[in-house]
C-alpha atoms as a PDB file:
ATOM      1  CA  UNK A   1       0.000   0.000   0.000  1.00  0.00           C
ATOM      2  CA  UNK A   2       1.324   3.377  -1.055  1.00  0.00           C
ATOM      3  CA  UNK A   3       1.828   6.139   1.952  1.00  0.00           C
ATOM      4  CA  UNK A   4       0.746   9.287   1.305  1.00  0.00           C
ATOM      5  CA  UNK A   5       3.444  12.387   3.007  1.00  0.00           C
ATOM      6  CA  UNK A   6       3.365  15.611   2.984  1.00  0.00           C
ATOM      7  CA  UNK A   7       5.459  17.526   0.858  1.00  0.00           C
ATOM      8  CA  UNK A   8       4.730  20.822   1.250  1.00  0.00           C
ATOM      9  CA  UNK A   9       2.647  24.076   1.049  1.00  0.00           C
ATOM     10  CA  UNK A  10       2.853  26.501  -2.222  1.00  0.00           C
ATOM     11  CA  UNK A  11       0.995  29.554  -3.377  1.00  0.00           C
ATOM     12  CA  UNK A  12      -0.906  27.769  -6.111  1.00  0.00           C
ATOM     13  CA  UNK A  13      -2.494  30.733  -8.725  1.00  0.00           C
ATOM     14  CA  UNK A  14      -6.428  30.816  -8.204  1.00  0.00           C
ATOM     15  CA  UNK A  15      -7.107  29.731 -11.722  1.00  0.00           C
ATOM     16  CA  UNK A  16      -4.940  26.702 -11.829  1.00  0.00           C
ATOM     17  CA  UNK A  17      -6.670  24.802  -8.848  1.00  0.00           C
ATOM     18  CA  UNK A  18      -9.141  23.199 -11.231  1.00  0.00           C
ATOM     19  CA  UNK A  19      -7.032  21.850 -13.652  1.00  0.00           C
ATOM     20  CA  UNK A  20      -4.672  20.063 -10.426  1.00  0.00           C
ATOM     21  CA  UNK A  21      -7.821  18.535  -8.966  1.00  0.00           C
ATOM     22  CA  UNK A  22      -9.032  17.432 -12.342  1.00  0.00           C
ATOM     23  CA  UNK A  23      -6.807  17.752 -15.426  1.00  0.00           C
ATOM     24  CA  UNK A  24      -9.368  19.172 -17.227  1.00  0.00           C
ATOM     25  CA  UNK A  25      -7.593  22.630 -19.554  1.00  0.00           C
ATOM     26  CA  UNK A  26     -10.932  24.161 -20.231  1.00  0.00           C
ATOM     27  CA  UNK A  27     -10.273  28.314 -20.909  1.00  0.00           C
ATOM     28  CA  UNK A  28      -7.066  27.564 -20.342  1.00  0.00           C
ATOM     29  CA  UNK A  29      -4.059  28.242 -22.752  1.00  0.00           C
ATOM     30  CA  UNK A  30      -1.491  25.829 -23.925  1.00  0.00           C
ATOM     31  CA  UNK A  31       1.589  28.428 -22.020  1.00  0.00           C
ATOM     32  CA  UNK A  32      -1.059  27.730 -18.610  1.00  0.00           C
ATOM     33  CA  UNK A  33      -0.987  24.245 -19.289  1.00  0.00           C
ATOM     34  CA  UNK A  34       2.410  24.147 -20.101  1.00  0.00           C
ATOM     35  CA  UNK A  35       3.410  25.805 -16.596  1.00  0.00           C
ATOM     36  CA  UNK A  36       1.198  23.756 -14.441  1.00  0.00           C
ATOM     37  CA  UNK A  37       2.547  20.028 -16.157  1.00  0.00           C
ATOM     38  CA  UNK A  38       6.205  21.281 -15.348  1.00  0.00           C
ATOM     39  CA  UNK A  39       4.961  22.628 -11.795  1.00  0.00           C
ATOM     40  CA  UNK A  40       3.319  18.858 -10.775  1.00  0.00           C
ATOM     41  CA  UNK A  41       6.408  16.927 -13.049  1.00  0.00           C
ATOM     42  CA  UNK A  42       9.129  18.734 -11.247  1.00  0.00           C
ATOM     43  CA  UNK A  43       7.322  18.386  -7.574  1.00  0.00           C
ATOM     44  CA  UNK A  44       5.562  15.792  -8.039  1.00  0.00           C
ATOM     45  CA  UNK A  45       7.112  12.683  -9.906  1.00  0.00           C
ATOM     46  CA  UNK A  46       5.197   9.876  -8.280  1.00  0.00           C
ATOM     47  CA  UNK A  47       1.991  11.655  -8.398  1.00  0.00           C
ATOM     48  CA  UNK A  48      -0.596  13.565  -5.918  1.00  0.00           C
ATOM     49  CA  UNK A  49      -3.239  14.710  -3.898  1.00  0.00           C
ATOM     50  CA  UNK A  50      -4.087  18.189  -2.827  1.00  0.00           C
ATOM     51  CA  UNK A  51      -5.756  19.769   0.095  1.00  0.00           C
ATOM     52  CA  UNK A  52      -6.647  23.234  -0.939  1.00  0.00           C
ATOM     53  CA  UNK A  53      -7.194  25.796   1.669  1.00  0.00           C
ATOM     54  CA  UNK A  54      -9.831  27.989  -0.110  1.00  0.00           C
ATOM     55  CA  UNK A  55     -10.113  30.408   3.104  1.00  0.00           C
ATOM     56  CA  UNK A  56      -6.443  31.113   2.973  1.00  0.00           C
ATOM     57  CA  UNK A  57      -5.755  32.710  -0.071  1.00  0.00           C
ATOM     58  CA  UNK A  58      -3.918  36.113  -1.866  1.00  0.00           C
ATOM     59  CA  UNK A  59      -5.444  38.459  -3.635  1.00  0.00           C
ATOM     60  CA  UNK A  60      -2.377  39.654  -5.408  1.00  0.00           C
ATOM     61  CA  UNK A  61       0.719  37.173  -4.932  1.00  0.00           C
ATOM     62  CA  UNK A  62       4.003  38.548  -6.597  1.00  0.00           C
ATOM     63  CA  UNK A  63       5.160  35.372  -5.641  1.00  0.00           C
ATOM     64  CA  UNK A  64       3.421  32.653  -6.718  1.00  0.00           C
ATOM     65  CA  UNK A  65       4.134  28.622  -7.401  1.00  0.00           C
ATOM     66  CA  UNK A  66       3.839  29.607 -11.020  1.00  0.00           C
ATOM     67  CA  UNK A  67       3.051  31.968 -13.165  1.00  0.00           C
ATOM     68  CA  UNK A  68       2.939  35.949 -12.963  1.00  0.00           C
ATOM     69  CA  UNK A  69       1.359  37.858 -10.038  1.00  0.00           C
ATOM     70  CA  UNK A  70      -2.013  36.761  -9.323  1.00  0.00           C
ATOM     71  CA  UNK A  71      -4.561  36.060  -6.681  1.00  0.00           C
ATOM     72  CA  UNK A  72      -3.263  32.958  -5.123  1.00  0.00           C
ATOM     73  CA  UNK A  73      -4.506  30.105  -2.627  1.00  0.00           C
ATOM     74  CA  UNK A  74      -2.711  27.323  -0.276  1.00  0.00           C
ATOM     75  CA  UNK A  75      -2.874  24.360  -1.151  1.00  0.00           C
ATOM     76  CA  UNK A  76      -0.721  21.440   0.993  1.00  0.00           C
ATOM     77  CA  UNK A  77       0.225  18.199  -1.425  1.00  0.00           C
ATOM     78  CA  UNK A  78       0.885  15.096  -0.658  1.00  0.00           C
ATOM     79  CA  UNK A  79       2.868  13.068  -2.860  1.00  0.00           C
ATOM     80  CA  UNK A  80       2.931   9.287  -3.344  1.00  0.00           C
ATOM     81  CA  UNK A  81       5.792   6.902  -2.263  1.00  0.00           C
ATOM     82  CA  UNK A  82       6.999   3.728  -2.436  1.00  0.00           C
END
């Protein structure tokens, strides 16, 4: 059985939250898409799960996981392990 451990938190852009929980690119662009594969292949190998924290969020992040400065929420991930 696979263990689940907590990675870590990131500023995750408001707008990309919906394509993380289900890969799903509608109204998004191909340079979006783009920056949120690299995002979860570079973090997140193995694979993940997300708890997003929709109460603790940004509303203008110079900062964020990816992307330019945007209105950004918390989300914790957990990645997968053998």
């Amino acid at each position: 059985m696979a263990r689940k451990k907590k990675v870590e938190t990131y500023d995750i852009p408001e707008w990309a939250i919906y394509f993380l929980e289900y890969w799903e690119s509608d109204g998004l662009t191909e340079e979006e898409v783009d920056m949120i594969t690299d995002f979860v292949e570079d973090k997140f190998p193995l694979g993940y799960t997300m708890d997003v924290h929709f109460d603790d969020y940004r509303d203008l992040d110079f900062y964020p996981a990816f992307g330019q400065a945007c209105k950004t929420v918390k989300v914790d991930f957990y990645s997968r392990k053998r």
